[in-house]
N, C-alpha and C. Protein backbone atom coordinates (compact mmCIF):
# COMPACT_ATOMS: atom_id res chain seq x y z
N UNK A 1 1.75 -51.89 16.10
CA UNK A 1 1.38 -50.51 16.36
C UNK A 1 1.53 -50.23 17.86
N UNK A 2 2.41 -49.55 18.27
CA UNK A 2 2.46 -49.18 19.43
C UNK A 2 1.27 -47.77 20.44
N UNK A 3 0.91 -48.04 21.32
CA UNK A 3 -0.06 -47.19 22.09
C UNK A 3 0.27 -46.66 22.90
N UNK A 4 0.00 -44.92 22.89
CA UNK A 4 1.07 -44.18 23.65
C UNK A 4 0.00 -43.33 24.85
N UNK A 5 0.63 -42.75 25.66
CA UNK A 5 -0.68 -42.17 26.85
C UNK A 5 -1.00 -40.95 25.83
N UNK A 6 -2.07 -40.04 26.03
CA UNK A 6 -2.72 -39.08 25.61
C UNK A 6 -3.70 -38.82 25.96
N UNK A 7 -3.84 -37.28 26.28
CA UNK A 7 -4.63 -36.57 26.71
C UNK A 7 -6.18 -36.26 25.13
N UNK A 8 -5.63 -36.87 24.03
CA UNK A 8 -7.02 -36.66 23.10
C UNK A 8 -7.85 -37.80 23.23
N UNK A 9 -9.38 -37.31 23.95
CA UNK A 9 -10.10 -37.90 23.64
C UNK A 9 -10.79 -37.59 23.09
N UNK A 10 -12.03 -39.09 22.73
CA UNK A 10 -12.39 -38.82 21.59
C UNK A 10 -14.05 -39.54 22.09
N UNK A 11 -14.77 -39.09 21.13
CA UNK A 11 -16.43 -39.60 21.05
C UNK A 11 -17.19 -40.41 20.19
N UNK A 12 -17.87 -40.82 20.03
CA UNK A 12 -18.92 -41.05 19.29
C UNK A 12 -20.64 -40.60 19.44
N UNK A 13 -21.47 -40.92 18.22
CA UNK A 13 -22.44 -40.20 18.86
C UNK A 13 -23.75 -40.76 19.70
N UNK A 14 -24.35 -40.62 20.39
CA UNK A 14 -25.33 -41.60 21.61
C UNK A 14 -26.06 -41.79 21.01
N UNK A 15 -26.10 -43.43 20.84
CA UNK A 15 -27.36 -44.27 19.89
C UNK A 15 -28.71 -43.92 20.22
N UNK A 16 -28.88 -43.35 21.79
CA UNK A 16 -30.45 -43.20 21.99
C UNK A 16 -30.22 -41.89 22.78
N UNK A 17 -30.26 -40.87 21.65
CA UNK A 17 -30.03 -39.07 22.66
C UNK A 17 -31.26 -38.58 23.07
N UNK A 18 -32.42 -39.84 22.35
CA UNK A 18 -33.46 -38.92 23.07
C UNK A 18 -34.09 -39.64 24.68
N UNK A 19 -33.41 -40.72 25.30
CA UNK A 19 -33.35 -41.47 26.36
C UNK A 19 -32.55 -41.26 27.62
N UNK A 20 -32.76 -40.82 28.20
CA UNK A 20 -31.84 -40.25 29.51
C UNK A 20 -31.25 -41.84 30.04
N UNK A 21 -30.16 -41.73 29.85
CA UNK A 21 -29.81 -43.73 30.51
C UNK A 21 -28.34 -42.90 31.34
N UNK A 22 -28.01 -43.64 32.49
CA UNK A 22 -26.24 -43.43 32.78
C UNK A 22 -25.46 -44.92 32.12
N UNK A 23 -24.53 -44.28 32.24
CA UNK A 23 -23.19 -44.75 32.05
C UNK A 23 -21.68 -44.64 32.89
N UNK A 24 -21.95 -46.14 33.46
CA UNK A 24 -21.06 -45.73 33.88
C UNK A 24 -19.64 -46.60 33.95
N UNK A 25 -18.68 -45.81 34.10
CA UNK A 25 -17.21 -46.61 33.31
C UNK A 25 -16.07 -46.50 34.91
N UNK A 26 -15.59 -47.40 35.38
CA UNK A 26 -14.73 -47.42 36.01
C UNK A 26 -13.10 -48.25 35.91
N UNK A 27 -11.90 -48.18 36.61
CA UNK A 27 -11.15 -49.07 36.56
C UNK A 27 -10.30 -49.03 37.70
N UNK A 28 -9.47 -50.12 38.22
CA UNK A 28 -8.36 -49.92 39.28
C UNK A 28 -7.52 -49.95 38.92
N UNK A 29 -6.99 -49.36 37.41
CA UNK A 29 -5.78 -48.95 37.51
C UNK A 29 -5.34 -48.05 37.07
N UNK A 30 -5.75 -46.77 37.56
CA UNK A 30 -5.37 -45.13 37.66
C UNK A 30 -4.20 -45.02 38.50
N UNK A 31 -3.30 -44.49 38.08
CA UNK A 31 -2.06 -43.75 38.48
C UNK A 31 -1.63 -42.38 38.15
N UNK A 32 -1.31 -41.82 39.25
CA UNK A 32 -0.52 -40.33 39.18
C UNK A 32 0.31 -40.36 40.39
N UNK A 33 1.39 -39.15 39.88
CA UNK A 33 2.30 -39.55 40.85
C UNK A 33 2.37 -38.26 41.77
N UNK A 34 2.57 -38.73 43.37
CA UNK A 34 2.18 -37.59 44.24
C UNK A 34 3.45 -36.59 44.22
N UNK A 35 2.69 -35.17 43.94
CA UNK A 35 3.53 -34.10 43.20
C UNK A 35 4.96 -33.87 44.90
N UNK A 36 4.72 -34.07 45.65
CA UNK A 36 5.36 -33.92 46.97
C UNK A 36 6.51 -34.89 46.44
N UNK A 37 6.15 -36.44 46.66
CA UNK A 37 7.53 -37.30 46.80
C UNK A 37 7.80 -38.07 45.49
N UNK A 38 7.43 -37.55 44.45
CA UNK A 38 7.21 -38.18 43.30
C UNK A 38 6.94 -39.67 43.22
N UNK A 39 6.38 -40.49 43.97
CA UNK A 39 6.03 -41.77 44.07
C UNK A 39 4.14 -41.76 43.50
N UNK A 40 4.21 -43.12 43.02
CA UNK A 40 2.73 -43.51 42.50
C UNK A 40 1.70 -43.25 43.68
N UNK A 41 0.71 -42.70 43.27
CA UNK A 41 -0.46 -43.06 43.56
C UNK A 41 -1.87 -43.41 42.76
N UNK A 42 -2.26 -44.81 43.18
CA UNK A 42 -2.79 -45.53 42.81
C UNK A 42 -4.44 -45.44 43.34
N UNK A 43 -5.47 -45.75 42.01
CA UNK A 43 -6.71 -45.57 42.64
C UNK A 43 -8.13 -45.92 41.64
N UNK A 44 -8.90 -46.11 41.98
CA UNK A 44 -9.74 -46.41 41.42
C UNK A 44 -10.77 -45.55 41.07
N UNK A 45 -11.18 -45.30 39.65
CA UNK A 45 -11.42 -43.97 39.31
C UNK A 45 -13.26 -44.32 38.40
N UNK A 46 -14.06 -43.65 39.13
CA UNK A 46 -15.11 -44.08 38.55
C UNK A 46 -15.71 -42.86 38.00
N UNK A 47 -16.25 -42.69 36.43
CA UNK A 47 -17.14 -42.09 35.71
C UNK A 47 -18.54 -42.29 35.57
N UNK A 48 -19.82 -41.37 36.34
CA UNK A 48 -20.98 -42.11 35.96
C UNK A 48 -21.54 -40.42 35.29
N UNK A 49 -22.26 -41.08 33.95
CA UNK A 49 -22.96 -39.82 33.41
C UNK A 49 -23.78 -40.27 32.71
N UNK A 50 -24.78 -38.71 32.59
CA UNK A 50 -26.05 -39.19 31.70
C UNK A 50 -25.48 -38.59 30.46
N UNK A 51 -25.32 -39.01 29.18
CA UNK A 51 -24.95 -38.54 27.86
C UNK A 51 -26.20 -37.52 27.42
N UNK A 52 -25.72 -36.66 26.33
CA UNK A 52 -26.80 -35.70 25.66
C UNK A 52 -26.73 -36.23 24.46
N UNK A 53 -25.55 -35.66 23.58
CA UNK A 53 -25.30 -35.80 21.85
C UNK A 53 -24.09 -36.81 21.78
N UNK A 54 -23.27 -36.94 22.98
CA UNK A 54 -22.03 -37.51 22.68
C UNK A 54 -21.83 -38.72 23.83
N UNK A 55 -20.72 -39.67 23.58
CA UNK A 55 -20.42 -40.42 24.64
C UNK A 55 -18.61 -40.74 24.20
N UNK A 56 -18.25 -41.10 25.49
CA UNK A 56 -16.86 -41.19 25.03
C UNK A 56 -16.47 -42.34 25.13
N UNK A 57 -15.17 -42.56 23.98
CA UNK A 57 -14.64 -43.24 23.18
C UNK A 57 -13.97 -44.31 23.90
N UNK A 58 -14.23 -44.84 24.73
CA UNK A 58 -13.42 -46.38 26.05
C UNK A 58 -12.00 -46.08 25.37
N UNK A 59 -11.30 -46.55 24.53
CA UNK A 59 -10.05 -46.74 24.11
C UNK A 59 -9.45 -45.02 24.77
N UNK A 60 -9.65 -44.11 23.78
CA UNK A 60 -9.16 -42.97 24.46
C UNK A 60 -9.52 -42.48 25.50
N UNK A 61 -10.30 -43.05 26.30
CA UNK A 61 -10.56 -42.60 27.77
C UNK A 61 -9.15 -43.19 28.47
N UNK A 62 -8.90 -44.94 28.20
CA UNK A 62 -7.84 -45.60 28.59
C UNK A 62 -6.62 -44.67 28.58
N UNK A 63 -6.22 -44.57 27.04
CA UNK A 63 -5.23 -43.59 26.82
C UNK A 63 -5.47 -42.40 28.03
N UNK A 64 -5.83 -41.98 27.83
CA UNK A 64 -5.87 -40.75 28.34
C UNK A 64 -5.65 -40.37 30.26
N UNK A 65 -6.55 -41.82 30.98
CA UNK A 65 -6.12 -41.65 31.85
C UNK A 65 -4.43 -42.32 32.44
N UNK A 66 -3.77 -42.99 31.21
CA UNK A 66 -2.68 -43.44 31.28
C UNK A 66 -1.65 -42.27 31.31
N UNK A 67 -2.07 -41.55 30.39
CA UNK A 67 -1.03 -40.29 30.94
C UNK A 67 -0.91 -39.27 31.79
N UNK A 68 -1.44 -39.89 33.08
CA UNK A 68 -1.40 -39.43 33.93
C UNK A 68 -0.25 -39.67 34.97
N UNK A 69 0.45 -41.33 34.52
CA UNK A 69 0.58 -41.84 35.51
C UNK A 69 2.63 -41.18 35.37
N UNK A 70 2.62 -40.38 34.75
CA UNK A 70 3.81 -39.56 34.46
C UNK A 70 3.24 -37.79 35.08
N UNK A 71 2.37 -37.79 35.36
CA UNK A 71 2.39 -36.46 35.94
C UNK A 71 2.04 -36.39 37.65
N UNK A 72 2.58 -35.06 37.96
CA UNK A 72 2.72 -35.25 39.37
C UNK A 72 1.37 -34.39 39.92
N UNK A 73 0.57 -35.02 40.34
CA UNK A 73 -0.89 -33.95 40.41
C UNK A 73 -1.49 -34.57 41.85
N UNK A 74 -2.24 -33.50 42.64
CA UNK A 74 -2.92 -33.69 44.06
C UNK A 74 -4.63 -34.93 43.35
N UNK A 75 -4.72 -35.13 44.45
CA UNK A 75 -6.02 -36.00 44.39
C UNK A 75 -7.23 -35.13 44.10
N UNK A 76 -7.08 -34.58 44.38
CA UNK A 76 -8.01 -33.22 44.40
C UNK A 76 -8.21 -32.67 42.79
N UNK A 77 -6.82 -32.23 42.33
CA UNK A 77 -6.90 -31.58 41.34
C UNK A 77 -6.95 -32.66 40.20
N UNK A 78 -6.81 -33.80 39.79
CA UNK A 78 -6.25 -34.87 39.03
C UNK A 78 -8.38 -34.97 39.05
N UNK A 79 -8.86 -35.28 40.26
CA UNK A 79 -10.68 -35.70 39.87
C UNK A 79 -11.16 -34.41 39.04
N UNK A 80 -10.73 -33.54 39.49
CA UNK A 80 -11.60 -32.20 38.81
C UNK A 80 -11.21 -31.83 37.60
N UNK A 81 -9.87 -32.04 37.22
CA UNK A 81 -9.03 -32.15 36.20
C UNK A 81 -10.05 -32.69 35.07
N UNK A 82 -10.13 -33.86 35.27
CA UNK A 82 -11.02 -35.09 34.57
C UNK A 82 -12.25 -34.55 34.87
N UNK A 83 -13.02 -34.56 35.69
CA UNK A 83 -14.58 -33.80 35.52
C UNK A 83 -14.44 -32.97 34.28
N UNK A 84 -14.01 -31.93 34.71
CA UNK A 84 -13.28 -30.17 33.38
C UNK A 84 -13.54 -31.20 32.00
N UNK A 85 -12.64 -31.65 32.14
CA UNK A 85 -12.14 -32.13 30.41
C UNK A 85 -13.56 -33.06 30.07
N UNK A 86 -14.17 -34.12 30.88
CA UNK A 86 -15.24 -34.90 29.97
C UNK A 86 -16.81 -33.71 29.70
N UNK A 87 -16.64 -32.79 31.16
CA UNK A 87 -17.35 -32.06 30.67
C UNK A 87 -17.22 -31.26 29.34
N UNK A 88 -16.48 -30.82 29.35
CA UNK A 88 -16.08 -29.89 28.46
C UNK A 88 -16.26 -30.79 26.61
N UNK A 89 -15.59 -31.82 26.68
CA UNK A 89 -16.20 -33.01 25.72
C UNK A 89 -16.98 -33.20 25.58
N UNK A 90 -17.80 -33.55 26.19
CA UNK A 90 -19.00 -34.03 26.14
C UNK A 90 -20.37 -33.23 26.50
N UNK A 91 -20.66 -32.68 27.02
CA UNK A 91 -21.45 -31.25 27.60
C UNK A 91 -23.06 -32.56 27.58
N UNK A 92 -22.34 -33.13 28.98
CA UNK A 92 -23.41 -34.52 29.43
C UNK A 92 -24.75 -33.59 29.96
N UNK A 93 -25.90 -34.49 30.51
CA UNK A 93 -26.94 -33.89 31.32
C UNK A 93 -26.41 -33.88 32.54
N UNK A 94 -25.38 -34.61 32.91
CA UNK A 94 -24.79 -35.12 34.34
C UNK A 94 -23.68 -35.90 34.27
N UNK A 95 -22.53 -35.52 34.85
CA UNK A 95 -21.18 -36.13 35.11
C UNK A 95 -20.82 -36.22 35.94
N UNK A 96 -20.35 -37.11 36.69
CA UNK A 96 -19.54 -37.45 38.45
C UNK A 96 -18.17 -38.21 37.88
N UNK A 97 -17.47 -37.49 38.71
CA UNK A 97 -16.35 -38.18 38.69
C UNK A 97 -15.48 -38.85 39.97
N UNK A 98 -15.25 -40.07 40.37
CA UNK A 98 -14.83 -40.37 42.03
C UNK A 98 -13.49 -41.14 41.40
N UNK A 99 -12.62 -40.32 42.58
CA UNK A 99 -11.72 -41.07 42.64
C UNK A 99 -11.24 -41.67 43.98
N UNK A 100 -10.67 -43.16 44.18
CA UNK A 100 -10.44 -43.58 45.47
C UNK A 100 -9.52 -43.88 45.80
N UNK A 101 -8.31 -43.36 46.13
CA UNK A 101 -7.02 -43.42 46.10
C UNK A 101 -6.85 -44.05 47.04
N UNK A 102 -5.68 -45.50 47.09
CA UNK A 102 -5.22 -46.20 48.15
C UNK A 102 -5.00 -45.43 49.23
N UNK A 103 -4.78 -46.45 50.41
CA UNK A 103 -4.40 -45.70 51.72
C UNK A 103 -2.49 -45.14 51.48
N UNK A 104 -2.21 -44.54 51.50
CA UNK A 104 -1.14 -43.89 51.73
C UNK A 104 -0.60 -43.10 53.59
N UNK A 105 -0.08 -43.68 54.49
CA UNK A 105 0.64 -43.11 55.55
C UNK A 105 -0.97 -43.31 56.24
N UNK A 106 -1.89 -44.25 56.44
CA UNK A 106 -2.69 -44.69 57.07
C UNK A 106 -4.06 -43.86 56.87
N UNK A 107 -4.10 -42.75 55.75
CA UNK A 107 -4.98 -41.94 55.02
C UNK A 107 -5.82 -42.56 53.56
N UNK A 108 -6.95 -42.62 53.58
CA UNK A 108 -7.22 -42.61 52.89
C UNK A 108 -8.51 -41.52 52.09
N UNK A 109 -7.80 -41.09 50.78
CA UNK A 109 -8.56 -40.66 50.14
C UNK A 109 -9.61 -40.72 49.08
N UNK A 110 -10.89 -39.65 49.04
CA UNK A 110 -12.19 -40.06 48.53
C UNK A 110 -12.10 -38.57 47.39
N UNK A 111 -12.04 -38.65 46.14
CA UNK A 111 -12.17 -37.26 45.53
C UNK A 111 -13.73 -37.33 45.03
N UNK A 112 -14.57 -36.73 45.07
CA UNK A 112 -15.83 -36.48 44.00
C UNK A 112 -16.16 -35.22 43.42
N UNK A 113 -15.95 -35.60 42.06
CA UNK A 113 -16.69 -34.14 41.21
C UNK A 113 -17.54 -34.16 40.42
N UNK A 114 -18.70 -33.30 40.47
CA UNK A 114 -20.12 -33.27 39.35
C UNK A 114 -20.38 -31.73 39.27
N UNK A 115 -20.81 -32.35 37.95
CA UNK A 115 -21.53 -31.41 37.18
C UNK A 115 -22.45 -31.56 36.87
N UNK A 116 -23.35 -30.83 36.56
CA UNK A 116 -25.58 -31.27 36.06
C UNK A 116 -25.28 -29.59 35.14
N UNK A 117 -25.95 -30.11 33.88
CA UNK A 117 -26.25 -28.70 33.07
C UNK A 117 -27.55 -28.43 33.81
N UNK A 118 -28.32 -29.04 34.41
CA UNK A 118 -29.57 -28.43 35.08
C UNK A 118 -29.00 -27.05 36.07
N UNK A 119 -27.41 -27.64 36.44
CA UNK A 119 -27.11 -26.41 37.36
C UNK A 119 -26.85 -24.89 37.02
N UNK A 120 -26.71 -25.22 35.47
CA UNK A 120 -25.83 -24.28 34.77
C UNK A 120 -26.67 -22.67 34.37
């Protein structure tokens, strides 16, 4: 069976919704490619959230941030990108999303995005 990138993710439902706990999921090997020179950029992309009704699915999170590494997107927009969408999935008590993109031309970049339904 072959495994392809994709943007569907998917959930299950939080064994303890009435327990405020985080979660949090990271990896170093996020790729997108910089929309300027079409070359990789590489980074380490960390998810920490408090779940409500839902939590998401590790396998299609994988997927999902794999197909990235074919699109050409800013650092900027690629973290918030991903904030948008798990929020929007998941409608957590709290979501952060960091991304830490290698040094590139002696720069290095820090993306962070959150959301709190407390804010909402």
């Amino acid at each position: 069976m072959t495994t392809n990138p994709s943007k569907e993710l998917k959930t299950f439902k939080n064994p303890n919704p009435d327990r405020k706990y985080t979660i949090t999921i990271d990896t170093d090997e996020f790729t997108a490619l910089c929309p300027m020179t079409g070359q990789p950029d590489f980074a380490v992309m960390e998810i920490q959230y408090v779940p409500d009704q839902l939590c998401v699915e590790l396998k299609s999170l994988k997927l999902y941030f794999w197909s990235y590494r074919n699109e050409g997107a800013y650092h900027e927009d690629v973290v918030n990108r991903i904030c948008d969408d798990l929020v929007e999935l998941l409608s957590p008590h709290y979501l952060k999303v960091s991304g830490d993109f290698n040094i590139r031309g002696g720069l290095r970049t820090l993306v962070e995005a959150e959301y709190s339904k407390d804010e909402d």
